[in-house]
PDB file of N, CA and C in Angstrom:
ATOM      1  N   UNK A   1      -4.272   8.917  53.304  1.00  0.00           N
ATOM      2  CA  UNK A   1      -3.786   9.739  52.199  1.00  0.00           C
ATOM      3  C   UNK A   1      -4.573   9.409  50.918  1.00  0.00           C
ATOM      4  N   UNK A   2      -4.701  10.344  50.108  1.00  0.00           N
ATOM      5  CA  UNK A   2      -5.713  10.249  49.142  1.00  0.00           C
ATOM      6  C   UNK A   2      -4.809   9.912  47.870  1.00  0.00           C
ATOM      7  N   UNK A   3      -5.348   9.072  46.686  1.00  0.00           N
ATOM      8  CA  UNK A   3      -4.791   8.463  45.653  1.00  0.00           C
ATOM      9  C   UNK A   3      -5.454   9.237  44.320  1.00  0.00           C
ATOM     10  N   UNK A   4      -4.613   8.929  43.462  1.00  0.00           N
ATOM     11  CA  UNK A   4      -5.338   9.440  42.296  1.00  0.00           C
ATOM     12  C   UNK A   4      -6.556   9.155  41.623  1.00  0.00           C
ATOM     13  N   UNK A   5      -6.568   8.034  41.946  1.00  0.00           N
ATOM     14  CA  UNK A   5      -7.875   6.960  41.458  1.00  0.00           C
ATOM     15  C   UNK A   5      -8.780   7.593  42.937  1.00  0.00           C
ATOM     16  N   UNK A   6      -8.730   8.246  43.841  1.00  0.00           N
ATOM     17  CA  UNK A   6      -9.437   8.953  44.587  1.00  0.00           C
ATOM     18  C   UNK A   6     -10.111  10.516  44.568  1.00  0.00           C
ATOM     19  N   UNK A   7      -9.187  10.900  44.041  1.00  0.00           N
ATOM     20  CA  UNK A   7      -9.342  12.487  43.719  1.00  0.00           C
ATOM     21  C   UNK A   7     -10.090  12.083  42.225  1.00  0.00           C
ATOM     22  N   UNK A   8      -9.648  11.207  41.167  1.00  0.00           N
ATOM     23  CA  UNK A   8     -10.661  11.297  40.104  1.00  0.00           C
ATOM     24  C   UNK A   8     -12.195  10.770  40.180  1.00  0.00           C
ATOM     25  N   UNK A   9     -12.360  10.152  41.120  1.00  0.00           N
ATOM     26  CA  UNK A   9     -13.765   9.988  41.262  1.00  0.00           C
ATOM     27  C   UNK A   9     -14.242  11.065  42.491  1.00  0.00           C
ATOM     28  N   UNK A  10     -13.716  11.124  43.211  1.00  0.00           N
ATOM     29  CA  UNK A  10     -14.382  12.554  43.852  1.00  0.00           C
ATOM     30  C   UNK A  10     -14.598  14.114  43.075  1.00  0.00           C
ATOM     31  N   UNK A  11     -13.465  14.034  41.906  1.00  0.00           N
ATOM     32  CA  UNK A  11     -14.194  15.183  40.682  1.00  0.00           C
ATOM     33  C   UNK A  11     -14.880  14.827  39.518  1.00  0.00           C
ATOM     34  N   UNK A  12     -14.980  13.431  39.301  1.00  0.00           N
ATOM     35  CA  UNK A  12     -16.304  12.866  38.534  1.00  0.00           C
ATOM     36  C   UNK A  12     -17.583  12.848  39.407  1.00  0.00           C
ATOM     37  N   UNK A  13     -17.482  12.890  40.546  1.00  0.00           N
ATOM     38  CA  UNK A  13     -18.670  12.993  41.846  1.00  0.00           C
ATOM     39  C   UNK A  13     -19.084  14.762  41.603  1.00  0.00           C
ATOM     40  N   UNK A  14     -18.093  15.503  41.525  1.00  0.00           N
ATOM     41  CA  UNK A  14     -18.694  16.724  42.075  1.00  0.00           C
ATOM     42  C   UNK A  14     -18.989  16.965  40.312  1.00  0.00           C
ATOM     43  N   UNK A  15     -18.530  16.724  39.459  1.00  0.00           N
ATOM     44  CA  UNK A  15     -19.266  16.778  38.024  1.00  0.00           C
ATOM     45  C   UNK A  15     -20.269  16.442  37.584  1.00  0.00           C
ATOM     46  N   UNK A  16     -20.420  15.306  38.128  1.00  0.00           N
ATOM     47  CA  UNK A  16     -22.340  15.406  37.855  1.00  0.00           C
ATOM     48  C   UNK A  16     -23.007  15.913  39.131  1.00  0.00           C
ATOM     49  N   UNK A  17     -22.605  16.091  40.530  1.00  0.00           N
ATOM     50  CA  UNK A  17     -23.489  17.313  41.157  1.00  0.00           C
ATOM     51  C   UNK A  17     -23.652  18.665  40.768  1.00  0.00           C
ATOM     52  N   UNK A  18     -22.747  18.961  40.105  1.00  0.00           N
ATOM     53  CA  UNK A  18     -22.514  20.850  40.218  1.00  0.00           C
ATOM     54  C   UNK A  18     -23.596  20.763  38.662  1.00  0.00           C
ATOM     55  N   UNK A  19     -23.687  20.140  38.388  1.00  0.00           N
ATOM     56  CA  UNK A  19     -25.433  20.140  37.036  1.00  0.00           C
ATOM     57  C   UNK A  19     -26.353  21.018  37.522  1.00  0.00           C
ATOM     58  N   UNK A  20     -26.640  20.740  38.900  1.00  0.00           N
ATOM     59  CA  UNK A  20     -27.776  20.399  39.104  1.00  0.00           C
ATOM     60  C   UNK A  20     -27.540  22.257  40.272  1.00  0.00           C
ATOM     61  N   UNK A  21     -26.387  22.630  40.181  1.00  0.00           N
ATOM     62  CA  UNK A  21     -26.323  24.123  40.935  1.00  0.00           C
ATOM     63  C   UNK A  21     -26.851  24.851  40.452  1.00  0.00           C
ATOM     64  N   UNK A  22     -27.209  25.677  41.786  1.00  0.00           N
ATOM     65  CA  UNK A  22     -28.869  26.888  41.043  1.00  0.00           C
ATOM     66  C   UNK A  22     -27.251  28.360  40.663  1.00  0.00           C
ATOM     67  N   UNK A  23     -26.540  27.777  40.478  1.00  0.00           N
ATOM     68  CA  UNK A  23     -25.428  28.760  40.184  1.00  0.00           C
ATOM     69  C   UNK A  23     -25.368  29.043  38.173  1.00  0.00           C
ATOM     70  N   UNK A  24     -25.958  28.096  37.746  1.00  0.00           N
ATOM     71  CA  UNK A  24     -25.380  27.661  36.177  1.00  0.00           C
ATOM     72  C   UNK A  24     -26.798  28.340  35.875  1.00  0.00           C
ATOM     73  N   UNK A  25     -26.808  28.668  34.686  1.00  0.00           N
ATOM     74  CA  UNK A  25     -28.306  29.045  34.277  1.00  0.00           C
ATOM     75  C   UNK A  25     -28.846  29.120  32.562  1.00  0.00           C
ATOM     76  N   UNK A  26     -29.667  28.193  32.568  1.00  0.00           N
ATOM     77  CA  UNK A  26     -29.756  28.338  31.197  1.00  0.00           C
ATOM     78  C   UNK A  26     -31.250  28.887  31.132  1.00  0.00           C
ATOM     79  N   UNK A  27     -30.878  29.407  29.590  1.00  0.00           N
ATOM     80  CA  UNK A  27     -31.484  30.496  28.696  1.00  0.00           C
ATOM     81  C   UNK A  27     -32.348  29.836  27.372  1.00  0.00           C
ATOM     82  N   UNK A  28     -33.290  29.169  26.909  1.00  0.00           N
ATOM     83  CA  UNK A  28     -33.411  28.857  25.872  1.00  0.00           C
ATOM     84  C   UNK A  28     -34.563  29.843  25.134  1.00  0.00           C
ATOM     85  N   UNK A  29     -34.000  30.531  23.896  1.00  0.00           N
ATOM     86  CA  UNK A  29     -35.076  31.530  23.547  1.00  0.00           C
ATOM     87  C   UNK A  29     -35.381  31.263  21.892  1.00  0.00           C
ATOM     88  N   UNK A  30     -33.799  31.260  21.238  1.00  0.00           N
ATOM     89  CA  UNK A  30     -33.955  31.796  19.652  1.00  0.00           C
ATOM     90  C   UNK A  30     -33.680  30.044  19.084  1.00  0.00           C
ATOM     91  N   UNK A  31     -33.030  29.463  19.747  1.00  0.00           N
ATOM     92  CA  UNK A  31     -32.548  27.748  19.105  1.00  0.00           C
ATOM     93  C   UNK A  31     -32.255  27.867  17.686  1.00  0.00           C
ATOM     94  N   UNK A  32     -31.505  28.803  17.469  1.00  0.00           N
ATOM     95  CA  UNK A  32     -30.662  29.475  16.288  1.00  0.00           C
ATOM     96  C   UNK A  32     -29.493  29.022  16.755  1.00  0.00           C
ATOM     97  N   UNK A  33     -29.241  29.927  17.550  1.00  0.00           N
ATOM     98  CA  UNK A  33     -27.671  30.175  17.745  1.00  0.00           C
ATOM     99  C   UNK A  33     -26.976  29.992  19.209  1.00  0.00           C
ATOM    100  N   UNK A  34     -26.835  29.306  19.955  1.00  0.00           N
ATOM    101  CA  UNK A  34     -26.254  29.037  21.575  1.00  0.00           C
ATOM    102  C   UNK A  34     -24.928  29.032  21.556  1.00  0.00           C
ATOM    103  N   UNK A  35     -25.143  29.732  22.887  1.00  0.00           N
ATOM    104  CA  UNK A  35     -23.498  29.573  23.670  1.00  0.00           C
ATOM    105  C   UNK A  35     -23.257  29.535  25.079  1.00  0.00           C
ATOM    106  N   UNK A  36     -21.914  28.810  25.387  1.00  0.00           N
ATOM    107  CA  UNK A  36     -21.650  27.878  26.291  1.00  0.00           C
ATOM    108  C   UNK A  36     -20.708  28.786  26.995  1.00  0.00           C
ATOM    109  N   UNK A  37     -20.601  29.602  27.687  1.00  0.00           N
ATOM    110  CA  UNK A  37     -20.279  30.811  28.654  1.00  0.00           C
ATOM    111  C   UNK A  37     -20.393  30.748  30.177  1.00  0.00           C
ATOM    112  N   UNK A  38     -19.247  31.257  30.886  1.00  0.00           N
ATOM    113  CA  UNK A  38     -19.571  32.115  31.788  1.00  0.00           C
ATOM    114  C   UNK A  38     -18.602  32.930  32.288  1.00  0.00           C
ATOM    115  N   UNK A  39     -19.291  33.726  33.796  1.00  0.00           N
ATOM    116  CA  UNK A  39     -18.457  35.081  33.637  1.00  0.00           C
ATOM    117  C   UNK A  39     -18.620  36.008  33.134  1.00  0.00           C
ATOM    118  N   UNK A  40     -18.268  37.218  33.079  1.00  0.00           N
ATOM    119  CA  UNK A  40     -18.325  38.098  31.800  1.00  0.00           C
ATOM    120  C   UNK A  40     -18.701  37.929  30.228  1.00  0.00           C
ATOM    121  N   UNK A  41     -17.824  36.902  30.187  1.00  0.00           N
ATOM    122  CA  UNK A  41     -18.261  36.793  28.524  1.00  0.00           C
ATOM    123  C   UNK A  41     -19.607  36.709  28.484  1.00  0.00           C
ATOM    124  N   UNK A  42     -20.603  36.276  29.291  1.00  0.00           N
ATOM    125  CA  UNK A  42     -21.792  36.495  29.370  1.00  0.00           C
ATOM    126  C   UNK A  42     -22.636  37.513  28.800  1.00  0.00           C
ATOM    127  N   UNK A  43     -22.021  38.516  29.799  1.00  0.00           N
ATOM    128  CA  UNK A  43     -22.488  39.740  29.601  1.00  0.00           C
ATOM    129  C   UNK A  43     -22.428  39.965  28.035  1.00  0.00           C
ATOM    130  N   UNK A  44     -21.271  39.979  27.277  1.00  0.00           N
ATOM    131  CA  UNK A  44     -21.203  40.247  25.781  1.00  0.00           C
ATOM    132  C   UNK A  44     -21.782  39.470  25.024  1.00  0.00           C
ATOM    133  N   UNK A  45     -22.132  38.210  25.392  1.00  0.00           N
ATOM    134  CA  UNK A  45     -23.048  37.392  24.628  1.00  0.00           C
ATOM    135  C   UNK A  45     -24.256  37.843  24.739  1.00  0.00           C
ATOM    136  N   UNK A  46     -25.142  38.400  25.599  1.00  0.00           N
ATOM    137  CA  UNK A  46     -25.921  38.597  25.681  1.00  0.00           C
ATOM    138  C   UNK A  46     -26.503  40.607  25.180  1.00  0.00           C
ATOM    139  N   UNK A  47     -25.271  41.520  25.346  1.00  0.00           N
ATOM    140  CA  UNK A  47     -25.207  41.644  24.178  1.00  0.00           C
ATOM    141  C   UNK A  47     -25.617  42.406  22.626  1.00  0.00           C
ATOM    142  N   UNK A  48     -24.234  41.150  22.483  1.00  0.00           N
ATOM    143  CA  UNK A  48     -24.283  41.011  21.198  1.00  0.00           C
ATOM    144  C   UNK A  48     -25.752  39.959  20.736  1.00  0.00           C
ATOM    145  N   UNK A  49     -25.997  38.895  21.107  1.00  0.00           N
ATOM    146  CA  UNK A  49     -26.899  38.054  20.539  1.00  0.00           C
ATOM    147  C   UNK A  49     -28.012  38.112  21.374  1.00  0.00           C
ATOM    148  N   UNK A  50     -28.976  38.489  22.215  1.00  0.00           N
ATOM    149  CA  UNK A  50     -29.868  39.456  23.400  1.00  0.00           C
ATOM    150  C   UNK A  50     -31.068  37.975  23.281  1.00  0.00           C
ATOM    151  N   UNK A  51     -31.346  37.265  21.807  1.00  0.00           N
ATOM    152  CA  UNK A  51     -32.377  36.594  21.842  1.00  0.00           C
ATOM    153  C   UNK A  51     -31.815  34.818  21.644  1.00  0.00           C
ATOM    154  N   UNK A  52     -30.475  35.032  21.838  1.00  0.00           N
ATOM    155  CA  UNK A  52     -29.473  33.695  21.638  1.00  0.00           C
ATOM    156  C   UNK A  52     -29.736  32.784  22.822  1.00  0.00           C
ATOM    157  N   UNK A  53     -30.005  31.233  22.850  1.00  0.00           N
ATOM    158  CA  UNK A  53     -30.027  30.458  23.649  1.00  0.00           C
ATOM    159  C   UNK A  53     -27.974  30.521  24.176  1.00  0.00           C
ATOM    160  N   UNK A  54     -28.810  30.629  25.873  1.00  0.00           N
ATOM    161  CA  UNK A  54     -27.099  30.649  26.383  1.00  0.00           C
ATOM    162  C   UNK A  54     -27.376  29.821  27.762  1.00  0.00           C
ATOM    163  N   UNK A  55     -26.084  28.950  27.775  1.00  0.00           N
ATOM    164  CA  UNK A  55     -25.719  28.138  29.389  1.00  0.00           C
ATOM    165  C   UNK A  55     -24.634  29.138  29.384  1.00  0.00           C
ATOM    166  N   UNK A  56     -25.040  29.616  31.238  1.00  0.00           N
ATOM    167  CA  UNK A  56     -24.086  30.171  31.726  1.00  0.00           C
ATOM    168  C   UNK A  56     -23.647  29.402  33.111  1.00  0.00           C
ATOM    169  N   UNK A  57     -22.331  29.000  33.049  1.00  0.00           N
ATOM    170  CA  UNK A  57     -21.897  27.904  33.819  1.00  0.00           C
ATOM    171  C   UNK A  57     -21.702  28.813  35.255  1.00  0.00           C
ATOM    172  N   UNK A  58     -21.514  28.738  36.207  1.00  0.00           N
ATOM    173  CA  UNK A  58     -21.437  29.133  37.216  1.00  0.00           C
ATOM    174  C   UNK A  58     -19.803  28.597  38.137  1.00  0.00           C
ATOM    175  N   UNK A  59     -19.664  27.184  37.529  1.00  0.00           N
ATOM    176  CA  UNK A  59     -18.387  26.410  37.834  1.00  0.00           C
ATOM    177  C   UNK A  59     -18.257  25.580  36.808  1.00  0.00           C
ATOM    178  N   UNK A  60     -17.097  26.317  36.441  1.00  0.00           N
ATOM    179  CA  UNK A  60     -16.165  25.525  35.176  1.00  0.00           C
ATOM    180  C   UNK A  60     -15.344  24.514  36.003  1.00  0.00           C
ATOM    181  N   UNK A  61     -14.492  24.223  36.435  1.00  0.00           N
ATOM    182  CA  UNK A  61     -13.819  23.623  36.991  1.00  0.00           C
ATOM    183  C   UNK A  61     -13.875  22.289  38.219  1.00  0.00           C
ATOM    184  N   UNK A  62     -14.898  21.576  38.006  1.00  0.00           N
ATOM    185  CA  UNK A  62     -14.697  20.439  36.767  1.00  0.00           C
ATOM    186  C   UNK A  62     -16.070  21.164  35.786  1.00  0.00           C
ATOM    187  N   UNK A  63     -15.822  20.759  35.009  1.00  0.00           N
ATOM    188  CA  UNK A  63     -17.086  21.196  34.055  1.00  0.00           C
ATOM    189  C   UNK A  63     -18.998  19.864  34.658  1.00  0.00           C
ATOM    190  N   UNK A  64     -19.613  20.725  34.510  1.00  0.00           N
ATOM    191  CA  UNK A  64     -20.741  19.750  34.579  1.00  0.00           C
ATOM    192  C   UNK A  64     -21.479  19.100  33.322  1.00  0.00           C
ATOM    193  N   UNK A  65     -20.798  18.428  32.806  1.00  0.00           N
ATOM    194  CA  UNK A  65     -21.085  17.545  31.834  1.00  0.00           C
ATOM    195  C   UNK A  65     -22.190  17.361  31.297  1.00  0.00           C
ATOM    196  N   UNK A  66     -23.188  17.045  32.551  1.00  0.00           N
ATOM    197  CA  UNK A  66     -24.451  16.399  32.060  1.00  0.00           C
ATOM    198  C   UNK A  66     -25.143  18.184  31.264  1.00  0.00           C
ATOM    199  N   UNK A  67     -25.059  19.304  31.831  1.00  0.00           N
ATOM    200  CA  UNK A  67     -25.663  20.349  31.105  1.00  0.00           C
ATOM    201  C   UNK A  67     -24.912  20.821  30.058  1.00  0.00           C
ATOM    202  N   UNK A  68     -23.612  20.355  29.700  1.00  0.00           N
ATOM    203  CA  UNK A  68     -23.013  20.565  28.373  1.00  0.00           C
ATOM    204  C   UNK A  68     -23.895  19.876  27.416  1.00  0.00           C
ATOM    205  N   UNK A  69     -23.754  18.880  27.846  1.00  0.00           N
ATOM    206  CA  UNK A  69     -24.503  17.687  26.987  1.00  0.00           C
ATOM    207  C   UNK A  69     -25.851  17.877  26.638  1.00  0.00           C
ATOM    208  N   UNK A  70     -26.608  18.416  27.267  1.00  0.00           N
ATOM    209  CA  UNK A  70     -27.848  18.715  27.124  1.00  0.00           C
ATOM    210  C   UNK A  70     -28.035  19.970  26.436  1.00  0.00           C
ATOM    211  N   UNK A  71     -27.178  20.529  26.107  1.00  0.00           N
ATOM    212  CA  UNK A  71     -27.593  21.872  25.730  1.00  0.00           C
ATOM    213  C   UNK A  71     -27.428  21.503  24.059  1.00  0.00           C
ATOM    214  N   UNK A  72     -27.819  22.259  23.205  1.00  0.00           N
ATOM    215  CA  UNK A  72     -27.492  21.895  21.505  1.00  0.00           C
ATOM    216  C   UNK A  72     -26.301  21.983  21.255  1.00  0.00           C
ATOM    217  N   UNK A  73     -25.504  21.008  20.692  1.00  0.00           N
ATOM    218  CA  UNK A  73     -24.266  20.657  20.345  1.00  0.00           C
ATOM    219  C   UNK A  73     -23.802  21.191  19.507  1.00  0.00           C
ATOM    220  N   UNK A  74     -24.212  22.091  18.757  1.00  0.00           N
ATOM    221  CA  UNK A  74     -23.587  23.212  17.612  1.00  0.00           C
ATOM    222  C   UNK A  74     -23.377  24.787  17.924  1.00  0.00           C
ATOM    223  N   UNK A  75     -23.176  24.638  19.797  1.00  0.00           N
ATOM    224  CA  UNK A  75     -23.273  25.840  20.540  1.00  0.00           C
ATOM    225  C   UNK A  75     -21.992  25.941  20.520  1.00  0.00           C
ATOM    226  N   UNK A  76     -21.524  27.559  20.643  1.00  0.00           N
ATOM    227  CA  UNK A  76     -20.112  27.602  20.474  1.00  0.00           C
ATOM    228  C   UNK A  76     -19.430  28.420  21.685  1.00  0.00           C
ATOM    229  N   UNK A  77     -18.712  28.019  22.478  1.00  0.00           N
ATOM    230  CA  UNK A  77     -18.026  28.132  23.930  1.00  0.00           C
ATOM    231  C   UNK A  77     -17.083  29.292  23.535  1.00  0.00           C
ATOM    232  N   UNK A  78     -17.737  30.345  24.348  1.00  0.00           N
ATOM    233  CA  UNK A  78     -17.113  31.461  24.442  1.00  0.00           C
ATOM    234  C   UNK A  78     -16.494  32.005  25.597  1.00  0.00           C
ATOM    235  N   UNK A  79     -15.443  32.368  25.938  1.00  0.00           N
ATOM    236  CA  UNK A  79     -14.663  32.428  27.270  1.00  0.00           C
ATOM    237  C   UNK A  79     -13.631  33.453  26.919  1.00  0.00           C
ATOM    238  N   UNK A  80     -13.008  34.097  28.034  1.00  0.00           N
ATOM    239  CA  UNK A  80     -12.058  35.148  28.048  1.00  0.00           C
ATOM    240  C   UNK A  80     -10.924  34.542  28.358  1.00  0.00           C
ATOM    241  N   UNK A  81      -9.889  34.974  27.903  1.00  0.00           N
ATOM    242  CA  UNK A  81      -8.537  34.956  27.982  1.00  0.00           C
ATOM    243  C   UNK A  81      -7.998  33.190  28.406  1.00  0.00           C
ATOM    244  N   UNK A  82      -8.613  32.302  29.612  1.00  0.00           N
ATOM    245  CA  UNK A  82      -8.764  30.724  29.779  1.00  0.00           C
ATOM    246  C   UNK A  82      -9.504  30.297  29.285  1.00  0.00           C
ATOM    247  N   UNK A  83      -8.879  29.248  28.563  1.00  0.00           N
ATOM    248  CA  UNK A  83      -9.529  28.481  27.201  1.00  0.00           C
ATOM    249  C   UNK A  83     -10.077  26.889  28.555  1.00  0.00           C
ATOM    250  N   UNK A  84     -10.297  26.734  29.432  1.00  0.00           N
ATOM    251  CA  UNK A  84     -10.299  25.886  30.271  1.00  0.00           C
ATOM    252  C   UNK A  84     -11.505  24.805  29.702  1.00  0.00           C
ATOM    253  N   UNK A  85     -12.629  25.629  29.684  1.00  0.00           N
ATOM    254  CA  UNK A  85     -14.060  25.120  29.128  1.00  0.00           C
ATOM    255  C   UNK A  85     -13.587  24.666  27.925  1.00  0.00           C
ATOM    256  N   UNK A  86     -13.527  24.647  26.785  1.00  0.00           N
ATOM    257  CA  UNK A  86     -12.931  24.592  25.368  1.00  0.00           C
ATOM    258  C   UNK A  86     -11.762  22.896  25.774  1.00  0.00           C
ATOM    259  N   UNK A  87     -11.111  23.257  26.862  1.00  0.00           N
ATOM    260  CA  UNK A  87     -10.144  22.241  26.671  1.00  0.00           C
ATOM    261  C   UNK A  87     -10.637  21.160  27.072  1.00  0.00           C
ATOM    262  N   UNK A  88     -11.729  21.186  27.965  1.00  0.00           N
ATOM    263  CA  UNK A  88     -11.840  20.072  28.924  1.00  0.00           C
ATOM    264  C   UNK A  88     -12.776  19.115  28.308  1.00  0.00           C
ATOM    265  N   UNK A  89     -13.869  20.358  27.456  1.00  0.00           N
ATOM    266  CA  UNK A  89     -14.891  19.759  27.094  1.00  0.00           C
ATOM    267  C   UNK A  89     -14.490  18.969  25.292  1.00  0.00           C
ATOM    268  N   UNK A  90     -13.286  19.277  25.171  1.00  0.00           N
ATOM    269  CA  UNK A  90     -12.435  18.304  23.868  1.00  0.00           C
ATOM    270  C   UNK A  90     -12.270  17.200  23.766  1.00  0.00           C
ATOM    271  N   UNK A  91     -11.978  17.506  25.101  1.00  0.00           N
ATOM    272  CA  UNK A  91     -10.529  16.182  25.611  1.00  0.00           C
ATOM    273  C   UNK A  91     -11.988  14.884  26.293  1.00  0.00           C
ATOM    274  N   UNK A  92     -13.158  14.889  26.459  1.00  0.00           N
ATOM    275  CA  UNK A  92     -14.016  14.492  27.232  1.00  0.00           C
ATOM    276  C   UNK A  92     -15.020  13.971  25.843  1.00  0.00           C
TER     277      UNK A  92
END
């Protein structure tokens, strides 16, 4: 039976693998203005801002950290209706 201290390192495990998924995709063009998206909101980021540096996550859930982190830190996380991305990446 699996423990908590089990399940949290098996989703700190799949958090720094899912980085590295050809699912997530980043964009670096204008290094003005970035955003931290995915899903649809995509689509409107892109848009509204067409020459905007954008990570588009592919799997939020756990978030992949290491490409949050890497991306410019004054990027602003845009998401529909689940604030999930926004919460996780607070609280972290």
């Amino acid at each position: 039976m699996l423990n908590v201290i089990d399940l949290n390192e098996k989703e700190n495990k799949l958090a720094e693998d899912c980085a590295n998924f050809e699912i997530n995709k980043v964009e670096y063009n204008d290094k003005k203005v970035g955003f931290i998206t995915s899903g649809i909101p995509y689509q409107y980021v892109k848009e509204v801002f067409p020459t905007a540096d954008v990570l588009k996550l592919g799997l939020v859930n756990p978030l992949p950290k290491k490409l949050i982190e890497d991306f410019p830190p004054d990027s602003v996380i845009y998401q529909k209706l689940n604030d999930i991305m926004e919460l996780k990446h607070k609280k972290e």
